[in-house]
N, C-alpha and C. Protein backbone atom coordinates (compact mmCIF):
# COMPACT_ATOMS: atom_id res chain seq x y z
N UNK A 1 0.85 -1.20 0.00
CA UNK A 1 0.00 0.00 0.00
C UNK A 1 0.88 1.24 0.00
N UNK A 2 0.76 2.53 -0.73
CA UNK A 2 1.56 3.37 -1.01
C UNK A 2 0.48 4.69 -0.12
N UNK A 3 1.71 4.81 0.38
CA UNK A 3 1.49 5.89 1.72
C UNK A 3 2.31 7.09 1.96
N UNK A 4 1.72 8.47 2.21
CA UNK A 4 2.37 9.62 1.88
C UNK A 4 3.20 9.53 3.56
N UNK A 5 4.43 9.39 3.99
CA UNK A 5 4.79 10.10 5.46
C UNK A 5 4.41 11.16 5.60
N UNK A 6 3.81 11.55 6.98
CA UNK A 6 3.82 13.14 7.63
C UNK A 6 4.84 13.19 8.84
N UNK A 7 5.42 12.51 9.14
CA UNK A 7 6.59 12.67 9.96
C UNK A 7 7.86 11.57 9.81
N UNK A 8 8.64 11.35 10.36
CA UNK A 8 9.81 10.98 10.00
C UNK A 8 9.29 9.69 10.83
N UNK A 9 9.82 8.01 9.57
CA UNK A 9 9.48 6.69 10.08
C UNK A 9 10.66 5.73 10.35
N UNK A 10 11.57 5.42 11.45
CA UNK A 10 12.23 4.52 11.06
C UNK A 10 12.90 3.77 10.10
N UNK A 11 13.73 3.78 9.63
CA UNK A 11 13.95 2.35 8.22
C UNK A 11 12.99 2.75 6.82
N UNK A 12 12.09 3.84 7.13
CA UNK A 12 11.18 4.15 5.70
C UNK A 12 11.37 5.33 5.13
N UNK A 13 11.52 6.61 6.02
CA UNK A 13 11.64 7.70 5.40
C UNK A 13 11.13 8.72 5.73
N UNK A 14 11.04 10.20 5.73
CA UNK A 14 10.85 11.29 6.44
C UNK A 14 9.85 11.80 5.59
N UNK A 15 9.44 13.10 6.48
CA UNK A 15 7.60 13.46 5.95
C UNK A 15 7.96 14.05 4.47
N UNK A 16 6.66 13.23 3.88
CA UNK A 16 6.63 13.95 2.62
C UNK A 16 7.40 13.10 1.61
N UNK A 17 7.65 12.30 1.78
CA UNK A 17 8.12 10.86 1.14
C UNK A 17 6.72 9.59 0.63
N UNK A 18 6.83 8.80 -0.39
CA UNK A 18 5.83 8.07 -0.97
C UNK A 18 6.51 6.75 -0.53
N UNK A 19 6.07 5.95 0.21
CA UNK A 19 6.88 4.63 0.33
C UNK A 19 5.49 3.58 0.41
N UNK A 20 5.96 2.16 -0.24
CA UNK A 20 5.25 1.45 0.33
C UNK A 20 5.45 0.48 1.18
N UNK A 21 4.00 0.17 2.17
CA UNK A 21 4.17 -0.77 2.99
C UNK A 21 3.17 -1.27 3.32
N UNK A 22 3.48 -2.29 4.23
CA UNK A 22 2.17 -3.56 4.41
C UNK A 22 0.98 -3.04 4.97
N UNK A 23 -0.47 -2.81 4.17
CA UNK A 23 -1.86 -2.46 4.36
C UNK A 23 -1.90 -2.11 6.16
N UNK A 24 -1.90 -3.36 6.84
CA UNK A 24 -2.04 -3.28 7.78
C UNK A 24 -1.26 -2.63 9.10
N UNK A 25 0.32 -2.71 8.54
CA UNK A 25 1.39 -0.95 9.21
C UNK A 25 0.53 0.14 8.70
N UNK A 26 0.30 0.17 7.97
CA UNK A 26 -0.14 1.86 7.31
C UNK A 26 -1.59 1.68 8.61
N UNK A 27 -2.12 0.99 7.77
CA UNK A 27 -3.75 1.21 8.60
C UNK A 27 -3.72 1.22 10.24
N UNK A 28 -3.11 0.36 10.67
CA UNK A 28 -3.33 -0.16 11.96
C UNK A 28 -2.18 0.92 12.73
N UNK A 29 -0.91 0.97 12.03
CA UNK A 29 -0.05 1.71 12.94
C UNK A 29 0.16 3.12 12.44
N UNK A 30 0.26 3.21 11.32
CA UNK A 30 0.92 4.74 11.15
C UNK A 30 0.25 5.50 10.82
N UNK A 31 -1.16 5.38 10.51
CA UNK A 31 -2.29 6.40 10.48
C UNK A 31 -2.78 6.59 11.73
N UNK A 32 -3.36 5.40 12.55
CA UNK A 32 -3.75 6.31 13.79
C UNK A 32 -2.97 7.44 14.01
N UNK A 33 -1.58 7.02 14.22
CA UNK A 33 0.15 7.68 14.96
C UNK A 33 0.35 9.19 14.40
N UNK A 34 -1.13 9.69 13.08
CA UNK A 34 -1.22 10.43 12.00
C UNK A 34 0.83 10.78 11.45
N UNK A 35 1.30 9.50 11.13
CA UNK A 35 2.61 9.81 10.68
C UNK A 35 2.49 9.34 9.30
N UNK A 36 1.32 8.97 8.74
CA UNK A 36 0.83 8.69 7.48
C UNK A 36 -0.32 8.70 6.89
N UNK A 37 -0.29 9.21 5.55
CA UNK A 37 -2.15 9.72 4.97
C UNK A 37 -1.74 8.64 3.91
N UNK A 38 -2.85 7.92 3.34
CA UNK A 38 -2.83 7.59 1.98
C UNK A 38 -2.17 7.78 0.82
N UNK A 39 -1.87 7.56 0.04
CA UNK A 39 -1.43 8.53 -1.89
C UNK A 39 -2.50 7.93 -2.27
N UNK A 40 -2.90 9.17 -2.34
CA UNK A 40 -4.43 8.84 -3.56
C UNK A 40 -4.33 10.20 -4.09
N UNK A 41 -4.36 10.15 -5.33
CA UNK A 41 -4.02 10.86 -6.19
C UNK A 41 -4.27 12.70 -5.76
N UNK A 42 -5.55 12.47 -5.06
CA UNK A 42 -5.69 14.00 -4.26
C UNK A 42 -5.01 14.59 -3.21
N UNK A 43 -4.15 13.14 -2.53
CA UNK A 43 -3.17 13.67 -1.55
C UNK A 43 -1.99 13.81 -2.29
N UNK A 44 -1.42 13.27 -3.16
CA UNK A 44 -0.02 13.08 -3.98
C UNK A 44 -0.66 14.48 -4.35
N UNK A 45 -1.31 15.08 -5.14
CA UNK A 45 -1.36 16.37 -5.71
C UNK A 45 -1.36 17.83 -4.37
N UNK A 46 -2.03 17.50 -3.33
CA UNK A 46 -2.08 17.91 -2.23
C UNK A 46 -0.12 18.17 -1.61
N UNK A 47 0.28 17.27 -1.92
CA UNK A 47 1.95 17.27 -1.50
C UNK A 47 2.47 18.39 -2.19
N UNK A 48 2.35 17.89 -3.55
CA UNK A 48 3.11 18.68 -4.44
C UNK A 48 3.01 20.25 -4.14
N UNK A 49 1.72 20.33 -3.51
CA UNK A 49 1.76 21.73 -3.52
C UNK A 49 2.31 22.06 -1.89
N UNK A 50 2.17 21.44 -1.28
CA UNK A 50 3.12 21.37 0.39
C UNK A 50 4.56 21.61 0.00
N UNK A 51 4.89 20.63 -0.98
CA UNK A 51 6.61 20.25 -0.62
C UNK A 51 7.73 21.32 -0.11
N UNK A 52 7.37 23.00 -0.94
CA UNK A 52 8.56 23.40 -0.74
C UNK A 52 8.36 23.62 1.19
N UNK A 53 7.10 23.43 2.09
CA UNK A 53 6.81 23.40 3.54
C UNK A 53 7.61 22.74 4.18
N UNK A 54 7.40 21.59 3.56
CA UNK A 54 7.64 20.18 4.02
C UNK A 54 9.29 20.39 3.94
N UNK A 55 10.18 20.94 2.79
CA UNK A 55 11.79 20.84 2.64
C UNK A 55 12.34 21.68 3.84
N UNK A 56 11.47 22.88 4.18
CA UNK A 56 11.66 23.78 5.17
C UNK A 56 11.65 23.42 6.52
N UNK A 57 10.81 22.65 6.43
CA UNK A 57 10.91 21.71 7.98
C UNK A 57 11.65 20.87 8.20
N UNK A 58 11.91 19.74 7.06
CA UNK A 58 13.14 18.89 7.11
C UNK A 58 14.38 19.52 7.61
N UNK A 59 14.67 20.72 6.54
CA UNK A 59 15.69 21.40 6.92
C UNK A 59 16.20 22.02 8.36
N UNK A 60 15.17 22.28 8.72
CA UNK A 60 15.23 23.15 10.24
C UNK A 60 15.06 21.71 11.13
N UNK A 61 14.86 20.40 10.95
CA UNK A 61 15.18 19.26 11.99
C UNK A 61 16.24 18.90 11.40
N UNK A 62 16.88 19.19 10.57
CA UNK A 62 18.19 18.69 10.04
C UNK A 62 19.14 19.72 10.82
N UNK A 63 19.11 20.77 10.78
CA UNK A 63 20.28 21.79 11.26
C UNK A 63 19.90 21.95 12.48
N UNK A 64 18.60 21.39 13.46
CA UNK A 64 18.75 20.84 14.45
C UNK A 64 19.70 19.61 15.57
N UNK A 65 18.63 18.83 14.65
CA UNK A 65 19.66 17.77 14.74
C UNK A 65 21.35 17.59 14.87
N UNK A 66 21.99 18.23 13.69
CA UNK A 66 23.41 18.67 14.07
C UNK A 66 23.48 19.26 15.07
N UNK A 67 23.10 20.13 15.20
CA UNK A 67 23.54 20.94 16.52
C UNK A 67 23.50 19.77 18.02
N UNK A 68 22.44 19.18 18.27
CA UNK A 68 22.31 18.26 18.91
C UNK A 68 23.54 17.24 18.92
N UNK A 69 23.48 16.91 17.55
CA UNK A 69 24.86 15.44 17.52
C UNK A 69 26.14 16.27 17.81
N UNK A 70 26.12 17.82 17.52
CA UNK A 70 27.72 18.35 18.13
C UNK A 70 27.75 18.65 19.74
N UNK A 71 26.41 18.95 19.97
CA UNK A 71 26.77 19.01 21.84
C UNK A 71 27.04 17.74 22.25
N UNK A 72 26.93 16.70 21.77
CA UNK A 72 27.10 15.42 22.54
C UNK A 72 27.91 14.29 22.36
N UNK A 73 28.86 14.52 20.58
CA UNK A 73 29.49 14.22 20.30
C UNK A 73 30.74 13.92 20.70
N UNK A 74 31.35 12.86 21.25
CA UNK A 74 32.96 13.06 22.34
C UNK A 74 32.42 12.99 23.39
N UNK A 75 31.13 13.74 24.01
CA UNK A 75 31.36 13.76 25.20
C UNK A 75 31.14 12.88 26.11
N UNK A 76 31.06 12.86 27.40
CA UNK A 76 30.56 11.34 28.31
C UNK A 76 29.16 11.86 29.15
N UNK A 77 28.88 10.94 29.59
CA UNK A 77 27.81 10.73 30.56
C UNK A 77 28.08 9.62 31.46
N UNK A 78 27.81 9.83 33.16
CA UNK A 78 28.16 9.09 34.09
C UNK A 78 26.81 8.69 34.76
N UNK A 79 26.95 7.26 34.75
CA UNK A 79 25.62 6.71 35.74
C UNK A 79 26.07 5.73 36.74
N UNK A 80 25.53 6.07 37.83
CA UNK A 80 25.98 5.36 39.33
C UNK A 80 25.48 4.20 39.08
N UNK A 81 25.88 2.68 39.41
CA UNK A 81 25.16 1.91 39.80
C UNK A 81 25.97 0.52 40.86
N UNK A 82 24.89 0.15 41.27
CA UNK A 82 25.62 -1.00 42.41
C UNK A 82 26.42 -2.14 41.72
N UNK A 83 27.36 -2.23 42.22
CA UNK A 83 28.10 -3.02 41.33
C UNK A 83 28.63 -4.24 42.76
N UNK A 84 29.02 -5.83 42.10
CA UNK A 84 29.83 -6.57 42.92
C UNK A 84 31.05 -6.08 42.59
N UNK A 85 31.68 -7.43 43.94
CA UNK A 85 33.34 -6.88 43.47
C UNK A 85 33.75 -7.38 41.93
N UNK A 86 33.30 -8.09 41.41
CA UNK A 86 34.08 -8.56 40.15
C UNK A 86 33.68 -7.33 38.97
N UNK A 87 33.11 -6.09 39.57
CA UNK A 87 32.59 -5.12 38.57
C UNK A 87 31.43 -5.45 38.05
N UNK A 88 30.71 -6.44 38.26
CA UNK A 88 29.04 -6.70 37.09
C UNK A 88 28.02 -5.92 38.31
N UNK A 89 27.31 -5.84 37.22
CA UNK A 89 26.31 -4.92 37.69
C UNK A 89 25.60 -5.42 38.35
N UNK A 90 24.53 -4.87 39.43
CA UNK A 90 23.25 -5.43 40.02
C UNK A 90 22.40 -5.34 39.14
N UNK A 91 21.85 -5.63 38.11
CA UNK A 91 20.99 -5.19 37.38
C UNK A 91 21.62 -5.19 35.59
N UNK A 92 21.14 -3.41 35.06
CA UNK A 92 21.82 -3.64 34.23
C UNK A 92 21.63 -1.90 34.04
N UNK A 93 22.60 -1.12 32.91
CA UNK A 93 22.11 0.39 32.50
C UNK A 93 21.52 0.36 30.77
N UNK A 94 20.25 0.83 30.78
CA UNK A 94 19.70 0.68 30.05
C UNK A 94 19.24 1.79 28.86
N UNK A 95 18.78 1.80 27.82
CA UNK A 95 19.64 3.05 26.77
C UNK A 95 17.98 4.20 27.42
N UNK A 96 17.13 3.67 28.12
CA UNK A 96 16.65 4.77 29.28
C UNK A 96 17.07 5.58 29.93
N UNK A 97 18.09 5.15 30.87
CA UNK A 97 19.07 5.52 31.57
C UNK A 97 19.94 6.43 31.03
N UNK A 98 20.55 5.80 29.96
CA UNK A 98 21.32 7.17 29.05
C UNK A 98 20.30 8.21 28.51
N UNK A 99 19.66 7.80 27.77
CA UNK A 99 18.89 9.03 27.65
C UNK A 99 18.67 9.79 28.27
N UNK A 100 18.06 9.55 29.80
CA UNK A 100 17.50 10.75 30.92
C UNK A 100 19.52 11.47 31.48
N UNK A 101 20.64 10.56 31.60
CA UNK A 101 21.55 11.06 31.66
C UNK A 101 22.05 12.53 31.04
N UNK A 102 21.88 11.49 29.84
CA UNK A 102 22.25 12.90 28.15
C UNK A 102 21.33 14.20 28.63
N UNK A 103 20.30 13.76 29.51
CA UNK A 103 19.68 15.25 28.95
C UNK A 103 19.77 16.30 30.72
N UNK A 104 20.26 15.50 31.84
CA UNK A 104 20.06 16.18 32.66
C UNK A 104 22.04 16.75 32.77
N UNK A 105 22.99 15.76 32.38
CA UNK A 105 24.19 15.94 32.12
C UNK A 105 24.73 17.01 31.09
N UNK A 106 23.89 16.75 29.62
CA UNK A 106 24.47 17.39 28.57
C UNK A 106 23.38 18.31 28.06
N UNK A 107 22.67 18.06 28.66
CA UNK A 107 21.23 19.25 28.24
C UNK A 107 20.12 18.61 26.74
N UNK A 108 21.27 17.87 26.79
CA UNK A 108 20.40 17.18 25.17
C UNK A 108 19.65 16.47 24.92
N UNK A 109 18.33 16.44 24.43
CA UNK A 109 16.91 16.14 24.28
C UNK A 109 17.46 14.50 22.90
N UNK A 110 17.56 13.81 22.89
CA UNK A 110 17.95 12.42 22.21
C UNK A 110 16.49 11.45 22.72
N UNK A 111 16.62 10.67 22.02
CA UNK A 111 15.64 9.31 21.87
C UNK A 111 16.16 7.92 22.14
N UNK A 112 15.92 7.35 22.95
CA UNK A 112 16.86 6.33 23.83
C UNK A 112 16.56 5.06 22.78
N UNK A 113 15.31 5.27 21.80
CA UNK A 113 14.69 4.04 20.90
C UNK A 113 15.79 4.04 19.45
N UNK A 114 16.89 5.13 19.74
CA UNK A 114 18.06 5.49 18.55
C UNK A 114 19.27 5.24 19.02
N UNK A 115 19.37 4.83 19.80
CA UNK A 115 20.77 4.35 20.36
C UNK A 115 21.17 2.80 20.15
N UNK A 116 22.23 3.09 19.34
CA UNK A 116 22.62 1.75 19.07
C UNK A 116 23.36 0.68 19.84
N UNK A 117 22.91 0.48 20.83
CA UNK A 117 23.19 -0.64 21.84
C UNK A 117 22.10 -1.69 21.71
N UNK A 118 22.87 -2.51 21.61
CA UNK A 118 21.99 -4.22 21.31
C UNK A 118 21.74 -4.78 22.37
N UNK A 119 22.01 -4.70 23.35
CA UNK A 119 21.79 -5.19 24.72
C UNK A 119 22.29 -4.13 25.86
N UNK A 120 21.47 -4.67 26.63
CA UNK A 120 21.71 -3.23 28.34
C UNK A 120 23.19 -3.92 28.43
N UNK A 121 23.75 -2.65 29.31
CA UNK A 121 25.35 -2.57 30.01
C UNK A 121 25.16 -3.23 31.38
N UNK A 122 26.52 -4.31 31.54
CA UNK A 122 26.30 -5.18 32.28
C UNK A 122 27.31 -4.93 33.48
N UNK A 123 28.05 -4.23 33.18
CA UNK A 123 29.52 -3.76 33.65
C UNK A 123 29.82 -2.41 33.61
N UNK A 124 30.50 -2.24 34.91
CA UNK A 124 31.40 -1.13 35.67
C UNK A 124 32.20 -0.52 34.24
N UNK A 125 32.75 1.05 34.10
CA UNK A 125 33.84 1.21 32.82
C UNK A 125 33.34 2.30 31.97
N UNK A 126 34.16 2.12 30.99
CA UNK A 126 33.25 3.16 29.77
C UNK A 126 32.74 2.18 28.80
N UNK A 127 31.84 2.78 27.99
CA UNK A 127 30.95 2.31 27.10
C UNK A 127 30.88 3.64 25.96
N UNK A 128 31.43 2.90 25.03
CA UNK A 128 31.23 3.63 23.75
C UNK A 128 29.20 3.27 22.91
N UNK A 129 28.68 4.38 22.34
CA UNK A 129 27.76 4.02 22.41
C UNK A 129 26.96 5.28 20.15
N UNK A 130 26.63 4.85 19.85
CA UNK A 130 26.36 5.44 19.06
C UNK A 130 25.08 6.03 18.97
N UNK A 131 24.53 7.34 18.78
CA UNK A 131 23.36 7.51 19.26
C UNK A 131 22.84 8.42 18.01
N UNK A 132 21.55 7.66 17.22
CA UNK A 132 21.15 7.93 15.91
C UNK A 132 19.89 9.90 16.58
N UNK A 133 20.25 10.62 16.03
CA UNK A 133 19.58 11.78 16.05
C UNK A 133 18.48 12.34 15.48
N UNK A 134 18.40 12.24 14.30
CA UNK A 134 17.55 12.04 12.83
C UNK A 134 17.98 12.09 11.42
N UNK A 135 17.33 11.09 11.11
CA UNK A 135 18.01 10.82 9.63
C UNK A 135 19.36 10.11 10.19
N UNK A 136 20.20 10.68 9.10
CA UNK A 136 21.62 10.23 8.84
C UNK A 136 22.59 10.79 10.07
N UNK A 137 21.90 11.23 10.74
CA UNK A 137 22.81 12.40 11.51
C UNK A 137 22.88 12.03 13.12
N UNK A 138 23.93 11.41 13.38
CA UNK A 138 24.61 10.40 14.58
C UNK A 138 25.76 11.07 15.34
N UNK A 139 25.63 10.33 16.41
CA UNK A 139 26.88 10.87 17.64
C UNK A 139 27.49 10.03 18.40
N UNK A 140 28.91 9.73 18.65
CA UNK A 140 29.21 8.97 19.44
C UNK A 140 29.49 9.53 20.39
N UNK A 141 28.56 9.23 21.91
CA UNK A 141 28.92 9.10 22.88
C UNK A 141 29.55 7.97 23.92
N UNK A 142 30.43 8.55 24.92
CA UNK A 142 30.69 7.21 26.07
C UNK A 142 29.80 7.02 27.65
N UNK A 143 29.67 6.30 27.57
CA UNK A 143 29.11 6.38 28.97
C UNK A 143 29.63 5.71 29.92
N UNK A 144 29.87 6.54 31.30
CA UNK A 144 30.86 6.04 31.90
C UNK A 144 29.84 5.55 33.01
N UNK A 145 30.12 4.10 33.55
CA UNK A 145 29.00 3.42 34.84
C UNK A 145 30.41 3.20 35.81
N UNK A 146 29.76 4.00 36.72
CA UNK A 146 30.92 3.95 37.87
C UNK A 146 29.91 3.16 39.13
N UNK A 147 30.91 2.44 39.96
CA UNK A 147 30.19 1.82 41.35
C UNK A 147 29.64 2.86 42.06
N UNK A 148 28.68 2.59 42.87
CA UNK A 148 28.23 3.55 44.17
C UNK A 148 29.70 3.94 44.78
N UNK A 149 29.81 5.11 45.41
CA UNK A 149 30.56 5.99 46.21
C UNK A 149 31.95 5.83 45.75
N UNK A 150 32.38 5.01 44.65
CA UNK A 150 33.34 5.29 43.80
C UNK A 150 33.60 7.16 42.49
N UNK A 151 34.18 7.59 42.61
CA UNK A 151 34.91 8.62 42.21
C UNK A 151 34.79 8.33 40.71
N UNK A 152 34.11 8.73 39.54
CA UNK A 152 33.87 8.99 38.58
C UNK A 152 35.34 8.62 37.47
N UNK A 153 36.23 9.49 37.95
CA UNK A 153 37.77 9.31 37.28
C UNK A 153 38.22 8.26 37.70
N UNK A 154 38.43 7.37 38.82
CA UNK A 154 38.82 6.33 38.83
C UNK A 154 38.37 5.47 38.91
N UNK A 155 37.18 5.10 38.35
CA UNK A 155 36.30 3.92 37.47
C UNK A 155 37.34 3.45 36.81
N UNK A 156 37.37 1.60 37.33
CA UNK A 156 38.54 1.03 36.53
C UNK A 156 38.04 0.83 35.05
N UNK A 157 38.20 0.78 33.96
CA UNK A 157 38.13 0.73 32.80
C UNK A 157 38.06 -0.79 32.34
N UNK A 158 37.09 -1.16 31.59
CA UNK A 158 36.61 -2.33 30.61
C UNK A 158 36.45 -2.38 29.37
N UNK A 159 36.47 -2.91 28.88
CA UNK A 159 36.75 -3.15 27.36
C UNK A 159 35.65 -2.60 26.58
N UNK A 160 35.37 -1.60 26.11
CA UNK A 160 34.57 -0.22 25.53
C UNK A 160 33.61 -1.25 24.86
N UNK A 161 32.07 -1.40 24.66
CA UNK A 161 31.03 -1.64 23.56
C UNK A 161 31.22 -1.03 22.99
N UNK A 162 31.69 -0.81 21.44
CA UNK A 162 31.72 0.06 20.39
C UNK A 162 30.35 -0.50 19.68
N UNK A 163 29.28 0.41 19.48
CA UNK A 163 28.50 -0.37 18.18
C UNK A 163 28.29 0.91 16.97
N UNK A 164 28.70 0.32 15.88
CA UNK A 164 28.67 0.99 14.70
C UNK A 164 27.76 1.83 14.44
N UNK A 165 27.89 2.52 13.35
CA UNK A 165 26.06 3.03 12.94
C UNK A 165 25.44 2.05 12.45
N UNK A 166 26.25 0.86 11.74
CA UNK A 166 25.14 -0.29 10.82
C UNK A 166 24.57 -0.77 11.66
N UNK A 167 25.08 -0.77 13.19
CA UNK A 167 24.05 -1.92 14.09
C UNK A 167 23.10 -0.49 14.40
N UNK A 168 23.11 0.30 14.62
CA UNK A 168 22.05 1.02 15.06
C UNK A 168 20.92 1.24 14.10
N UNK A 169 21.12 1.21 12.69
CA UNK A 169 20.20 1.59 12.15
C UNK A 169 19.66 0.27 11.87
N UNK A 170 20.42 -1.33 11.87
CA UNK A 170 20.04 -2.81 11.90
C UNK A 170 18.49 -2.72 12.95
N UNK A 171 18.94 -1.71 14.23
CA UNK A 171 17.76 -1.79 15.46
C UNK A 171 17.02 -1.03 15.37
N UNK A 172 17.18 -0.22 14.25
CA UNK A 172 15.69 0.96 13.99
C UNK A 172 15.33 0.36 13.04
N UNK A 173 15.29 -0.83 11.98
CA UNK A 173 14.98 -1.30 11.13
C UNK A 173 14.13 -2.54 11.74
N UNK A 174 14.59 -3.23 12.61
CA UNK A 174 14.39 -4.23 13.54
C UNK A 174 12.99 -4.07 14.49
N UNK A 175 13.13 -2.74 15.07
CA UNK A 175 11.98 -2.42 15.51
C UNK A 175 10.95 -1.75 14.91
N UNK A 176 11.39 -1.50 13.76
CA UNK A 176 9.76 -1.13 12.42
C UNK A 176 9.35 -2.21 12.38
N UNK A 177 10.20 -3.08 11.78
CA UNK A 177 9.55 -4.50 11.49
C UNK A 177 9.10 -5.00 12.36
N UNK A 178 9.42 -5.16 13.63
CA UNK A 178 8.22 -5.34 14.72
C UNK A 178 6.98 -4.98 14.63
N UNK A 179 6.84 -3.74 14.34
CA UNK A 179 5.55 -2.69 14.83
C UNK A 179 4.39 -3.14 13.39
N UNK A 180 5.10 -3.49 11.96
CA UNK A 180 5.24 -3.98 11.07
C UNK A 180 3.75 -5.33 11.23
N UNK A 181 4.70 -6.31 12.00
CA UNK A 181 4.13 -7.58 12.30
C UNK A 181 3.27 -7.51 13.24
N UNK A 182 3.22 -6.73 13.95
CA UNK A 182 1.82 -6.31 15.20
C UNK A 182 0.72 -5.60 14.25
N UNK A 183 1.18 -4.78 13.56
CA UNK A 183 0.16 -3.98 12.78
C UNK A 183 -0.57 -5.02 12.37
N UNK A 184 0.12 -6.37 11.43
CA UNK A 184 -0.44 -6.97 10.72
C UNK A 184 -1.22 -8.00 11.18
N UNK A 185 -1.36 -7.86 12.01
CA UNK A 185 -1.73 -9.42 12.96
C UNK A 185 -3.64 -8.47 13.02
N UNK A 186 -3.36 -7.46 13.83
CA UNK A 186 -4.44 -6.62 13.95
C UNK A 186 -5.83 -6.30 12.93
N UNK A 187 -4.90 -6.45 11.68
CA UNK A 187 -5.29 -6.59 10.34
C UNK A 187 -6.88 -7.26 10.15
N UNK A 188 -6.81 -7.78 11.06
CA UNK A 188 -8.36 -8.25 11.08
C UNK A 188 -9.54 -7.41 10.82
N UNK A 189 -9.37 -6.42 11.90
CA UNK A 189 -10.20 -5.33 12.40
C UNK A 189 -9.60 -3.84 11.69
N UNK A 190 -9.52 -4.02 10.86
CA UNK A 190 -8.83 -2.33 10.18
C UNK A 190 -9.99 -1.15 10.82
N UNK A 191 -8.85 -0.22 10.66
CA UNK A 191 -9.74 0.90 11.08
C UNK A 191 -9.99 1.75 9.88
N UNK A 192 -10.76 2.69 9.92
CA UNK A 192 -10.94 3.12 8.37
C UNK A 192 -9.51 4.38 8.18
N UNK A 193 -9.39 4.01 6.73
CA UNK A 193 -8.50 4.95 6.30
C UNK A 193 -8.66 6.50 6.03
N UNK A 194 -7.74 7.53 6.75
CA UNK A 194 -8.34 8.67 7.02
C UNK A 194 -8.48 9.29 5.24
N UNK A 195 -9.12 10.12 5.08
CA UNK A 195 -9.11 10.88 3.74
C UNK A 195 -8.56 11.83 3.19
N UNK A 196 -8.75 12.48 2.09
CA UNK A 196 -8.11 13.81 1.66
C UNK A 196 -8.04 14.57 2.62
N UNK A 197 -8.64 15.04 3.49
CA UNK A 197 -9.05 16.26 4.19
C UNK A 197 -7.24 16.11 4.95
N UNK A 198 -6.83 15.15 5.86
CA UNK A 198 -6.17 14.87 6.28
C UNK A 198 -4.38 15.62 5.94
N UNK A 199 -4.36 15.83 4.77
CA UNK A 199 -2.96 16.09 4.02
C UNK A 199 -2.54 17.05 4.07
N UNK A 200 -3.62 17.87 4.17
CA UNK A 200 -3.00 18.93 4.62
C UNK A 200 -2.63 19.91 6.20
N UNK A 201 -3.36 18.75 6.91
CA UNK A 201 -2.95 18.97 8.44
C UNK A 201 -1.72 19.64 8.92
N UNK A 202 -0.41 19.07 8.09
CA UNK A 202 0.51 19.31 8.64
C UNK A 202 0.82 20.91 8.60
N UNK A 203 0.41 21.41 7.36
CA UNK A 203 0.52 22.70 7.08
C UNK A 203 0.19 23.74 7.71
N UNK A 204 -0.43 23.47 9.04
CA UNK A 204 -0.74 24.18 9.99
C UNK A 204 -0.01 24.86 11.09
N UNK A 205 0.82 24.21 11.14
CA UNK A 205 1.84 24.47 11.69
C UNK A 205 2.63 26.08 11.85
């Protein structure tokens, strides 16, 4: 089913883009979410006359975005947690955790569902960590998990998680296709598809 984006989708593409995908993602997930209207020929013509809106907005979350991936780029973030003596964690630090870090540490507003860590941090150390912003536009941060009432700088050091950008965008691809296969299951019960009127919502703005 060919579907106009109104906001930026995971693994598919940013507003104002024609992509297709399975009846029941569109219907079930990304129209309620209004992050997608139909292409039917009155909305595709409806775009055309949006687009140069739509480039203006991209643009201004794009030169956002940078700004974002340069405050946070290099830098670290420190999270306390109980640790045994062999350094493993009680628990685990979770890309939650960094997120609320990043933003009370570095001031920076990030999405913890863009961070490319494949599994929670299990261990005391630094942690290299890649953290997707929007679109193409990424940051590597470290995060440093120090023991309770241990001293930040002398956190003994462990062998860094580096994860690439390919694994991060592997897990924003990973979790569409999730949302993907839930949509479709739902598929039973569609909800109705919103109409023309719809396309031009965004323009309100």
């Amino acid at each position: 089913m060919k579907v106009i984006l109104t906001a930026e989708v995971n693994g598919k593409g940013h507003e104002g883009d024609v992509v297709d995908v399975a009846r029941g993602y569109a219907v079930n997930y990304l129209m309620p979410r209004k992050m997608a209207i139909e292409a039917t020929t009155g909305n595709i013509k409806q775009l055309d006359a949006r687009m140069s809106n739509i480039r203006k907005r991209n643009d201004a979350r794009l030169s956002d975005a940078e700004s974002v991936a340069a405050s946070i780029d290099g830098k670290a973030v420190t999270i306390t947690a109980k640790t045994g003596a062999d350094g493993k964690l009680f628990g685990s630090v979770t890309t939650l955790m960094i997120e609320e870090a990043v933003e009370a540490q570095l001031g920076a507003d990030v999405d913890h569902k863009r961070m490319g860590l494949h599994r929670p941090i299990k261990t005391a150390g630094r942690h290299e960590i890649v953290v997707g912003v929007y679109g193409d536009v990424k940051a590597t941060l470290t995060v440093n998990v120090v023991a309770e009432g241990a001293v930040a700088g002398e956190s003994a050091p462990v062998e860094a998680v580096v994860v690439e950008p390919a694994v991060a965008e592997e897990a924003e691809v990973e979790e569409t296709e999730a949302d993907e296969a839930a949509a479709d299951e739902a598929e039973e019960t569609p909800e109705d598809v919103p109409g023309d009127q719809d396309a031009a919502e965004a323009d309100t703005e």
